[in-house]
C-alpha atoms as a PDB file:
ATOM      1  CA  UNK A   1      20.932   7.380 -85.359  1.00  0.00           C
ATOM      2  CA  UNK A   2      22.775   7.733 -81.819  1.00  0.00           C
ATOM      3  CA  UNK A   3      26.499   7.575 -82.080  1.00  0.00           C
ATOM      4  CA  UNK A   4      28.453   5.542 -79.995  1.00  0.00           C
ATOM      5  CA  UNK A   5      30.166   8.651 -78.317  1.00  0.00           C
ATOM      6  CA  UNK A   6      26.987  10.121 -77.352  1.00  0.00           C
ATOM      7  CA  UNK A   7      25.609   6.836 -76.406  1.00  0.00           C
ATOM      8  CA  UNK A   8      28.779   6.629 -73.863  1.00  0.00           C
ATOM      9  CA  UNK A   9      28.427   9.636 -72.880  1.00  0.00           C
ATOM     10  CA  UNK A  10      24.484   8.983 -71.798  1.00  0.00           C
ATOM     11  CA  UNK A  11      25.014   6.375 -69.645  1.00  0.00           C
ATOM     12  CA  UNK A  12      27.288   8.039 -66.798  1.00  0.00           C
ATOM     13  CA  UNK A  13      24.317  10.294 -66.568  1.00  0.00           C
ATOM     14  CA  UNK A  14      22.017   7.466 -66.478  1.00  0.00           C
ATOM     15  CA  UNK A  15      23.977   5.833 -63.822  1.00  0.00           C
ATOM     16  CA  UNK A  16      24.677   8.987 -61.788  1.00  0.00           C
ATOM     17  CA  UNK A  17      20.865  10.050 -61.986  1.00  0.00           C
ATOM     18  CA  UNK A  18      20.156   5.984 -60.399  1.00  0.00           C
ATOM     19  CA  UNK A  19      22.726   6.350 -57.948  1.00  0.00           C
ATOM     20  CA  UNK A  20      21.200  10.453 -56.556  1.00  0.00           C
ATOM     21  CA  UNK A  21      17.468   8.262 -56.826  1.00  0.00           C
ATOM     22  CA  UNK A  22      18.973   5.315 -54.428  1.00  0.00           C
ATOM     23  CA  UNK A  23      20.616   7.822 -52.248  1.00  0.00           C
ATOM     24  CA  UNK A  24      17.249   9.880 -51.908  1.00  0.00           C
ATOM     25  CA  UNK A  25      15.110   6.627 -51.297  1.00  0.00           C
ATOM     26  CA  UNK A  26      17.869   5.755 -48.423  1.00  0.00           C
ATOM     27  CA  UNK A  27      18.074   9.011 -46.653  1.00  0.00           C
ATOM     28  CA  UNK A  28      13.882   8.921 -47.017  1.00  0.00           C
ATOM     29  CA  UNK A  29      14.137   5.555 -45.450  1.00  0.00           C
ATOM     30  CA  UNK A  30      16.858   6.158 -42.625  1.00  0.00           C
ATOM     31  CA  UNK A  31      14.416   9.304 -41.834  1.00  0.00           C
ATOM     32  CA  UNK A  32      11.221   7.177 -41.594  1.00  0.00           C
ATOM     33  CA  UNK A  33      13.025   4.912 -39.183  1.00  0.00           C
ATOM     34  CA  UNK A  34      14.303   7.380 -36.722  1.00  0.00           C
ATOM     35  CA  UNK A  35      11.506   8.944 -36.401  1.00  0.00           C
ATOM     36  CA  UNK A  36       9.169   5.380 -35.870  1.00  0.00           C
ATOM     37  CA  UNK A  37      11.973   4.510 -33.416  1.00  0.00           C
ATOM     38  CA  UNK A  38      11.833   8.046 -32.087  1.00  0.00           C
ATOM     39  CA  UNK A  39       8.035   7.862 -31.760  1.00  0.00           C
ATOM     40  CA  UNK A  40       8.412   4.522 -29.857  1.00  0.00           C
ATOM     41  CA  UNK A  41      10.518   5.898 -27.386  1.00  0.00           C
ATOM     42  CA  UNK A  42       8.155   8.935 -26.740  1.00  0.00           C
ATOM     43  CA  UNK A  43       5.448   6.625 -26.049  1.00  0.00           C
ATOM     44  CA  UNK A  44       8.116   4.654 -23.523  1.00  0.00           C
ATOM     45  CA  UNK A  45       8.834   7.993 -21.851  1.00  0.00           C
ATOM     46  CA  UNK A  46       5.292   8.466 -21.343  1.00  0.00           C
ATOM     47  CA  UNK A  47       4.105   5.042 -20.386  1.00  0.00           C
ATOM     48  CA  UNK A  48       6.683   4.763 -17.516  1.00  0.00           C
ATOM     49  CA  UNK A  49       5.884   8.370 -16.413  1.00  0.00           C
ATOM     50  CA  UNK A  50       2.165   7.114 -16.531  1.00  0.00           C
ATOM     51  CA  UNK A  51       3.193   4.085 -14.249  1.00  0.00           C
ATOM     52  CA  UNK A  52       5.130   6.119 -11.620  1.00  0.00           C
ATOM     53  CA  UNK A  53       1.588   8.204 -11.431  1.00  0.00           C
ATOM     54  CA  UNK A  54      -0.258   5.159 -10.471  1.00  0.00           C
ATOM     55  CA  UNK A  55       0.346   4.892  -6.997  1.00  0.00           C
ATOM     56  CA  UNK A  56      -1.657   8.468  -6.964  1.00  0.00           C
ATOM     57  CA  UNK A  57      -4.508   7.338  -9.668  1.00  0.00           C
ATOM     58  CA  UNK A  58      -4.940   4.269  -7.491  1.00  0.00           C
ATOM     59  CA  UNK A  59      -8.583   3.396  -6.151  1.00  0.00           C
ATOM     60  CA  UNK A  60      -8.280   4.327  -2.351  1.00  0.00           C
ATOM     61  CA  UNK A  61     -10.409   0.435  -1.405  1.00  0.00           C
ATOM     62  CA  UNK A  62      -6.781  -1.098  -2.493  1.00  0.00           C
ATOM     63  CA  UNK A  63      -4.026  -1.492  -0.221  1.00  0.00           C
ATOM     64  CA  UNK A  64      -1.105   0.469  -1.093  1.00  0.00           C
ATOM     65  CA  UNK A  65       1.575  -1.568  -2.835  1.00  0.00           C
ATOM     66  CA  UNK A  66       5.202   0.101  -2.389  1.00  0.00           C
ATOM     67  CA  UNK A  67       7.991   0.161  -4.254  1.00  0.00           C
ATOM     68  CA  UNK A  68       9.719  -3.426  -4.375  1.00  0.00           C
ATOM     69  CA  UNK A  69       6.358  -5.409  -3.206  1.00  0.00           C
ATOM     70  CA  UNK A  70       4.962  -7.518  -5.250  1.00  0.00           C
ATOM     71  CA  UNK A  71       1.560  -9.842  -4.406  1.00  0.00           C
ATOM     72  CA  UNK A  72       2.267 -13.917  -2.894  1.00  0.00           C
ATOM     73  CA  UNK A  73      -0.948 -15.366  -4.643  1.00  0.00           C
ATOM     74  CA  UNK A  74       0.473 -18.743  -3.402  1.00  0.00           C
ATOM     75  CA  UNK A  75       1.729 -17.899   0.211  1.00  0.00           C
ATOM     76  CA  UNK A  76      -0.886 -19.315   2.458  1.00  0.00           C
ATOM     77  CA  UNK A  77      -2.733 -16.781   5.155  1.00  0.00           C
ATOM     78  CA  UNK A  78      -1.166 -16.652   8.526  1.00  0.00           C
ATOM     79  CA  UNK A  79      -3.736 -15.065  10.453  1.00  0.00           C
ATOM     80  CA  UNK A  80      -7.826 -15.040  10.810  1.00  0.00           C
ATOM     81  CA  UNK A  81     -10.252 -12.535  11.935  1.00  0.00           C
ATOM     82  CA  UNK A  82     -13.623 -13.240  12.352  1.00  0.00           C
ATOM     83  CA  UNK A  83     -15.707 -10.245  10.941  1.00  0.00           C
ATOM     84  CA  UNK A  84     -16.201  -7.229  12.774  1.00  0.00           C
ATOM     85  CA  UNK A  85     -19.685  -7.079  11.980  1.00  0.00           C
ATOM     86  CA  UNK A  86     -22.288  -9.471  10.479  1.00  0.00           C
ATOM     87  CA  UNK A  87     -24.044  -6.972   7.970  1.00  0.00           C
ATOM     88  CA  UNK A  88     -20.595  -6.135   6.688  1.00  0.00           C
ATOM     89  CA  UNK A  89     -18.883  -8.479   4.088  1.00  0.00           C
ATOM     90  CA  UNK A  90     -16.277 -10.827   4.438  1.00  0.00           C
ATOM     91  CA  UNK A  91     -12.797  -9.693   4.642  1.00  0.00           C
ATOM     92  CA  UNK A  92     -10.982  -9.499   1.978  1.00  0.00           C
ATOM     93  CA  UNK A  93      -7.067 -11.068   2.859  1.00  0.00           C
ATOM     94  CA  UNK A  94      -4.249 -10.034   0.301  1.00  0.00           C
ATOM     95  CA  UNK A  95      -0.004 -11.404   1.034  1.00  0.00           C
ATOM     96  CA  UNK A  96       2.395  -8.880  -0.128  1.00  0.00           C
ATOM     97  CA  UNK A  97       6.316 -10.023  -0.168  1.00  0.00           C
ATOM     98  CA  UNK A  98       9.083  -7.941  -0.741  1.00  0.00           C
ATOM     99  CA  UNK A  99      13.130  -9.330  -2.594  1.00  0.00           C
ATOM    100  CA  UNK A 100      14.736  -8.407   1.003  1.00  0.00           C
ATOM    101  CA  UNK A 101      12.478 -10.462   3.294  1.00  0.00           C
ATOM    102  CA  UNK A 102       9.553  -8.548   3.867  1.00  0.00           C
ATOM    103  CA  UNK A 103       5.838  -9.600   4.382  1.00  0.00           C
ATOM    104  CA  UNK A 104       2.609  -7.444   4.675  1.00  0.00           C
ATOM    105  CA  UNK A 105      -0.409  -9.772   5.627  1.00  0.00           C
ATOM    106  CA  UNK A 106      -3.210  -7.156   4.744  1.00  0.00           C
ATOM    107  CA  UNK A 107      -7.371  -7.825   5.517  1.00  0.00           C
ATOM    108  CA  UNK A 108      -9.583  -5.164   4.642  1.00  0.00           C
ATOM    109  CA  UNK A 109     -13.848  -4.587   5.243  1.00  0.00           C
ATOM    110  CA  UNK A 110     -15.959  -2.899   2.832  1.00  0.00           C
ATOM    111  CA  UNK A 111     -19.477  -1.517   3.463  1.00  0.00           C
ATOM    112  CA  UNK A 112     -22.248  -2.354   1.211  1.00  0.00           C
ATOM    113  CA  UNK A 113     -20.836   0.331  -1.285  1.00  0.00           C
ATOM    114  CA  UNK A 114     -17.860  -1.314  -1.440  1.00  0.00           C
ATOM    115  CA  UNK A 115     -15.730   1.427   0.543  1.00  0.00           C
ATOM    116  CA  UNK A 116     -13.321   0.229   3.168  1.00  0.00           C
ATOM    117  CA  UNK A 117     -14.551   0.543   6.463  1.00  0.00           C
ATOM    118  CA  UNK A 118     -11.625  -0.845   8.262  1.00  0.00           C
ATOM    119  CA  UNK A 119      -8.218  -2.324   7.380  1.00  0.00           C
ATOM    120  CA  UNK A 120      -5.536  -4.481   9.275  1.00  0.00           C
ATOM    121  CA  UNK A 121      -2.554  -5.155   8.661  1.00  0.00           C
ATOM    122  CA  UNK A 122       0.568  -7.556  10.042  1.00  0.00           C
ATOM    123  CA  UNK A 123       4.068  -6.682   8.683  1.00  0.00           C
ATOM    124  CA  UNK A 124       6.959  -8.542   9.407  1.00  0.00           C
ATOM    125  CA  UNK A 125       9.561  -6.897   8.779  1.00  0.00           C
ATOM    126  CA  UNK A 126      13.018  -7.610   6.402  1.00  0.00           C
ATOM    127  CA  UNK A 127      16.008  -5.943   4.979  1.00  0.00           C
ATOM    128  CA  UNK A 128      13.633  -3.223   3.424  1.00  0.00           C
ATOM    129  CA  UNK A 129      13.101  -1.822   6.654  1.00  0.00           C
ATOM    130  CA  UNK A 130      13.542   1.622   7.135  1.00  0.00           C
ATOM    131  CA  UNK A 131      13.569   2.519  10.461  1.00  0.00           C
ATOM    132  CA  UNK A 132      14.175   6.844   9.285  1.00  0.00           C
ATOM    133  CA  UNK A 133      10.184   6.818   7.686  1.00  0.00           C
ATOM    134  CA  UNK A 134       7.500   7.741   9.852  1.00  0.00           C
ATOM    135  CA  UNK A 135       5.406   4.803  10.615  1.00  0.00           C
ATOM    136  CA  UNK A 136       2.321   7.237  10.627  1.00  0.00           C
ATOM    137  CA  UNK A 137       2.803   8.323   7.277  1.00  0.00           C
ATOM    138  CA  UNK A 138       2.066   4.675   5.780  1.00  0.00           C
ATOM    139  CA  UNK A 139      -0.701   4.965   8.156  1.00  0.00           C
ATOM    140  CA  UNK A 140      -1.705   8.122   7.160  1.00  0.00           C
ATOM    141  CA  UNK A 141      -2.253   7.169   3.017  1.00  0.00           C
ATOM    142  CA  UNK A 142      -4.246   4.051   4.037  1.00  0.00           C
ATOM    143  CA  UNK A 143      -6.514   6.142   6.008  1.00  0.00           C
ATOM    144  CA  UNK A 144      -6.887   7.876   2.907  1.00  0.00           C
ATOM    145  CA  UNK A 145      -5.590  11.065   3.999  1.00  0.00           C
ATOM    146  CA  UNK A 146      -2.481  11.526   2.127  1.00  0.00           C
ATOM    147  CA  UNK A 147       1.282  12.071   3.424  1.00  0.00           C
ATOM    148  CA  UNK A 148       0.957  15.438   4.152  1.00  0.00           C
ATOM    149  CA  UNK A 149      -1.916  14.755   7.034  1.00  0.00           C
ATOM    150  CA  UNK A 150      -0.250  14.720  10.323  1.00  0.00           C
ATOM    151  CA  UNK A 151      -1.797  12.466  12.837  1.00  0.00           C
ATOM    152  CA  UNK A 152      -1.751  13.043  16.430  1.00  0.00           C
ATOM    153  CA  UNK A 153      -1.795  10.509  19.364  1.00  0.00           C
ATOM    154  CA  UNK A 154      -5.716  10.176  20.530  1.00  0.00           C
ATOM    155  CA  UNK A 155      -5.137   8.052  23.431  1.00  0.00           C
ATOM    156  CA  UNK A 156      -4.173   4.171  24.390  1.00  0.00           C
ATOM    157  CA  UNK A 157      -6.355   1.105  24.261  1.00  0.00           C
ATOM    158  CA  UNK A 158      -5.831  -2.038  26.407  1.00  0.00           C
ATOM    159  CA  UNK A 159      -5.691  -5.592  24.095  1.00  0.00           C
ATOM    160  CA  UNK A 160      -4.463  -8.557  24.607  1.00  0.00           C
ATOM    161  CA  UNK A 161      -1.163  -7.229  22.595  1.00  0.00           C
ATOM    162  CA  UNK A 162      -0.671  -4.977  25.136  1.00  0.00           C
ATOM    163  CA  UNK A 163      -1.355  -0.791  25.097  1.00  0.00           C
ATOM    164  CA  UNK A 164      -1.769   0.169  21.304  1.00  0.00           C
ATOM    165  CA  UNK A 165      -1.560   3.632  20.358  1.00  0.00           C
ATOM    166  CA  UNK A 166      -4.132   5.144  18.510  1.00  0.00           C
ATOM    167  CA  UNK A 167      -3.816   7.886  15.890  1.00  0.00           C
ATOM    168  CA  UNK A 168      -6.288  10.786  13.949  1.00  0.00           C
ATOM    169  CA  UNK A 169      -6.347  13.607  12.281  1.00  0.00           C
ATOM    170  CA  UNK A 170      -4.315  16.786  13.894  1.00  0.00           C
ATOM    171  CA  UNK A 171      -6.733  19.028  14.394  1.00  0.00           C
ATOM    172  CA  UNK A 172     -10.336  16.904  14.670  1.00  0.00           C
ATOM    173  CA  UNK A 173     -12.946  18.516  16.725  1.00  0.00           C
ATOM    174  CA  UNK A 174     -14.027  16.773  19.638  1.00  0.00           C
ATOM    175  CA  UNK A 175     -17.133  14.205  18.848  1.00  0.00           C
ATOM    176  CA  UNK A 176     -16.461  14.683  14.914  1.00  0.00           C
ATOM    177  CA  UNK A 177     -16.570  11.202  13.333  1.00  0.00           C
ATOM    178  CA  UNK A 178     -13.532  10.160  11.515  1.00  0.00           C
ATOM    179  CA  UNK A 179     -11.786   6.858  11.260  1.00  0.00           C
ATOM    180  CA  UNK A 180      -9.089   5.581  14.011  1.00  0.00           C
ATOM    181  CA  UNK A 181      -6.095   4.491  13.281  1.00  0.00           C
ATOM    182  CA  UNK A 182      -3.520   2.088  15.257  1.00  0.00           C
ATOM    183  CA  UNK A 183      -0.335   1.016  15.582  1.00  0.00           C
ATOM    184  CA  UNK A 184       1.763  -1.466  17.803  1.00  0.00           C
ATOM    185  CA  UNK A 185       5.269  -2.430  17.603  1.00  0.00           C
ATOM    186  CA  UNK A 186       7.182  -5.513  18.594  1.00  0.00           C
ATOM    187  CA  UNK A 187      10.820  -5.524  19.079  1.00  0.00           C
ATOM    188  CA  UNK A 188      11.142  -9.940  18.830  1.00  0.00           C
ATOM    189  CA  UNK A 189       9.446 -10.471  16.556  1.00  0.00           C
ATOM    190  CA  UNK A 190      10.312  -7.705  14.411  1.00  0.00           C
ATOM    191  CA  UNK A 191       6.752  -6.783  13.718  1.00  0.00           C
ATOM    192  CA  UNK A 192       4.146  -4.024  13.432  1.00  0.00           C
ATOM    193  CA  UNK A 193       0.370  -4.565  14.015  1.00  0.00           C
ATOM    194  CA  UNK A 194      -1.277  -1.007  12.305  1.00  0.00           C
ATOM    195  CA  UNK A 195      -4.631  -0.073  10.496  1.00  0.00           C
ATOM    196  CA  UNK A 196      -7.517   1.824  11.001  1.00  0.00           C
ATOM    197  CA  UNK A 197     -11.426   1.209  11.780  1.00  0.00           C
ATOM    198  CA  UNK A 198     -14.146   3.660  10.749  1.00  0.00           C
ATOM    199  CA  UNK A 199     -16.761   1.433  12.604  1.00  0.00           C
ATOM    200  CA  UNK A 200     -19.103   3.084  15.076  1.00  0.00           C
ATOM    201  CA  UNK A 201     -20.837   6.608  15.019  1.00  0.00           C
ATOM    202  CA  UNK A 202     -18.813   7.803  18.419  1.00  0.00           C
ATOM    203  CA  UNK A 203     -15.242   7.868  19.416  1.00  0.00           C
ATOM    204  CA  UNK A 204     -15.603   4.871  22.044  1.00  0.00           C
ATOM    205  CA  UNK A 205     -17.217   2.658  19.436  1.00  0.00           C
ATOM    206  CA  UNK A 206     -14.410   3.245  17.463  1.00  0.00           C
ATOM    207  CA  UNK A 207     -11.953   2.511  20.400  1.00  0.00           C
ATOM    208  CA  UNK A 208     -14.109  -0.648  21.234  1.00  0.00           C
ATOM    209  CA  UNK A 209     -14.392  -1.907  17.541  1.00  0.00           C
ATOM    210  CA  UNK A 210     -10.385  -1.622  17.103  1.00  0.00           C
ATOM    211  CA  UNK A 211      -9.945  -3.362  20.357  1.00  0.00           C
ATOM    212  CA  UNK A 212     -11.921  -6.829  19.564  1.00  0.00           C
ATOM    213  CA  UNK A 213      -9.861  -6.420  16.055  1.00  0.00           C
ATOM    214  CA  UNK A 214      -7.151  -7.296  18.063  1.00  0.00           C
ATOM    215  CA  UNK A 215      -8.569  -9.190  20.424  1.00  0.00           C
ATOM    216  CA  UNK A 216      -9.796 -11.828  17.704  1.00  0.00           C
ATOM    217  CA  UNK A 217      -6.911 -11.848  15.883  1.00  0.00           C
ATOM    218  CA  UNK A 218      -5.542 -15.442  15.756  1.00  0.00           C
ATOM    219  CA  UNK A 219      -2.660 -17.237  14.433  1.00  0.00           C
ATOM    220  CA  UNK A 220      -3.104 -19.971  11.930  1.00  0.00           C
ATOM    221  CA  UNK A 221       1.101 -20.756  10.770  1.00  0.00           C
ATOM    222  CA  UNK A 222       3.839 -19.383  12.544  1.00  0.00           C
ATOM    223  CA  UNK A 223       6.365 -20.977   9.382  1.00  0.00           C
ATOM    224  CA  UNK A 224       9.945 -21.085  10.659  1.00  0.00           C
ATOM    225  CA  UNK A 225       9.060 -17.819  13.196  1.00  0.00           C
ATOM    226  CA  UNK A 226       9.444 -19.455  16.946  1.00  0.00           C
ATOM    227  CA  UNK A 227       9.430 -15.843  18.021  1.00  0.00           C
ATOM    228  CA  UNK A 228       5.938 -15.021  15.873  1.00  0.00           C
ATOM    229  CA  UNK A 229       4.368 -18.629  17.752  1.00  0.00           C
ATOM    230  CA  UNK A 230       5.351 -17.170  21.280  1.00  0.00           C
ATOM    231  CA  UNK A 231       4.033 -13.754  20.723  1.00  0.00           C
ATOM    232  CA  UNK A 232       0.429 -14.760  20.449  1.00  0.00           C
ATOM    233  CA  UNK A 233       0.517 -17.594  22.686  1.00  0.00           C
ATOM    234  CA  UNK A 234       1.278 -15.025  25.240  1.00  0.00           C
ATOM    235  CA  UNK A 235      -0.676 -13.275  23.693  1.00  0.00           C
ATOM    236  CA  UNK A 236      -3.712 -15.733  23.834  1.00  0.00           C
ATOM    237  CA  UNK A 237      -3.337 -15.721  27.645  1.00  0.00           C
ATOM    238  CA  UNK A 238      -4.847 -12.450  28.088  1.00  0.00           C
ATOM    239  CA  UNK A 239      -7.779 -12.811  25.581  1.00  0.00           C
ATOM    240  CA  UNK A 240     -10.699 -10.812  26.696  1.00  0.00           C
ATOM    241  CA  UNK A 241     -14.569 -10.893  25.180  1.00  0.00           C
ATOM    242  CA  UNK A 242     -14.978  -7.938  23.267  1.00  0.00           C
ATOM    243  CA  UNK A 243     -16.078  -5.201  25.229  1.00  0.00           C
ATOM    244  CA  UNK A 244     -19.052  -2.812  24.537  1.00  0.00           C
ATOM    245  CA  UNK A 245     -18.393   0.831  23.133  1.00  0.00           C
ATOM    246  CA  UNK A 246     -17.093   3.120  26.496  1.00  0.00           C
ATOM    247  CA  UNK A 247     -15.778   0.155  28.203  1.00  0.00           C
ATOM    248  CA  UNK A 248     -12.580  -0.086  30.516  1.00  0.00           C
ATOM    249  CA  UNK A 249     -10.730  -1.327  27.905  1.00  0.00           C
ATOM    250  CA  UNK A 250     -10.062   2.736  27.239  1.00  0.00           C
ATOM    251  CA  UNK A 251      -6.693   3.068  29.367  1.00  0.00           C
ATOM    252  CA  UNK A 252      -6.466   6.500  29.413  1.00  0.00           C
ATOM    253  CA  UNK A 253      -9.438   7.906  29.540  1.00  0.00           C
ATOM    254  CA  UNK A 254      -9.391  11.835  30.991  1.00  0.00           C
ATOM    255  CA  UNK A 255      -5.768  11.298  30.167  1.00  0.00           C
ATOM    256  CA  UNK A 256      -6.140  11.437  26.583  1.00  0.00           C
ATOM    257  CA  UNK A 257      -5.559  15.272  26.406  1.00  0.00           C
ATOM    258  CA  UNK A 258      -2.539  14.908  28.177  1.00  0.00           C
ATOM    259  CA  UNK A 259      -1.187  12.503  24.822  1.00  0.00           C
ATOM    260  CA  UNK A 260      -2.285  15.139  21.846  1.00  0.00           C
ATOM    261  CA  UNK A 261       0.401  16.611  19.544  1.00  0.00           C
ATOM    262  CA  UNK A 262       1.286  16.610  16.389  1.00  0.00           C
ATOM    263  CA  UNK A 263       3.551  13.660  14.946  1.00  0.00           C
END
């Protein structure tokens, strides 16, 4: 029979050896959970660095959605286009607003294969403004072509907006085929007309096609923008029938060369 001294003695032992287990199954525990919190951060790090690639991994038939834009499903169209060809489908029309005022009225054509044969775009512009970034570059990535492309001017085309300048690739041979693109600026309203047009198999179809873009480009609500109601009714004024490919609706004609250089 056990004593009582050894009996005492046993259970400090006891209670010591349950107090070293409880410790053990803590630390064990405490472990586990830093690294499951430790793993969920990883994958955090990793999903955000995944979303800052998208912009890159994007399908180039999308419109490029900047920083701080975000997509108006409710905000009603403000323009209309009619399409630029009857084989071609209808035009898609996507409203992009931005926190500081800004608004990017976007319509885009897609061949039968679904790749974007010509894109326009109306953005009026807010508090995100930056008046230090290129307004080629943004036209450069919706061409497709990347920042580092540089466009060149290729020349001047008479609309009812008024000269717009038109833009390609530095460096394209005379008679290659490669989408246009466009821009035009307005001062009141603060405004800018841009895209691009791959329509056409010569570089006066191309001039032509962009031309009755902007030619058919109507107004449907000016909101609360007097300004935006009085640019195309003056606009509206010098409407022209769209003009076949090589028409005088070319301004500069022999002139272009004189306009090349790199941007």
């Amino acid at each position: 029979m056990q004593s009582p001294e050894a009996s005492t003695a046993a259970n400090p032992t006891q209670i010591h050896l349950a107090l070293a287990a409880f410790a053990d199954e803590v630390v064990g525990t405490l472990a586990r959970l830093f690294a499951y919190v430790g793993a969920l951060v990883l994958f955090a790090i990793l999903g955000l660095a995944a979303l800052g690639q998208l912009p890159t991994l994007r399908d180039d038939d999308e419109p490029v959605l900047k920083p701080g834009w975000a997509v108006a499903d409710r905000s009603p169209p403000a323009f209309a286009l009619s399409r630029l060809d009857s084989a071609e489908k209808t035009a898609s029309y996507a409203i992009f607003r931005h926190p500081e005022g800004g608004r990017r009225d976007v319509m885009r054509w897609a061949s039968e294969g679904d790749k974007a044969v010509a894109e326009f775009e109306i953005y009026r512009e807010g508090g995100e403004f930056d008046v230090a970034r290129p307004a080629t570059m943004d036209l450069a990535v919706r061409m497709g072509l990347g920042t580092t492309t540089p466009l060149e001017q290729a020349g001047l085309i008479d609309t009812k907006f008024g000269p717009v300048a038109l833009f390609q690739p530095t460096g394209m041979a005379e008679g290659a085929r490669a989408c246009l693109g466009y821009l035009k600026r307005s001062e009141e309203p603060a405004l800018q007309i841009s895209g691009f047009s791959c329509q056409g198999d010569s570089l006066p179809a191309r001039r032509a096609a962009i031309a009755c873009t902007l030619n058919r480009l109507t107004l449907l609500t000016s909101g609360n923008e007097p300004r935006l109601a009085e640019l195309f009714a003056h606009a509206e004024l010098k409407r022209r029938p769209c003009a076949p490919p090589g028409s005088s609706d070319w301004l500069l004609g022999a002139a272009n060369a004189q306009l090349r250089g790199t941007l």
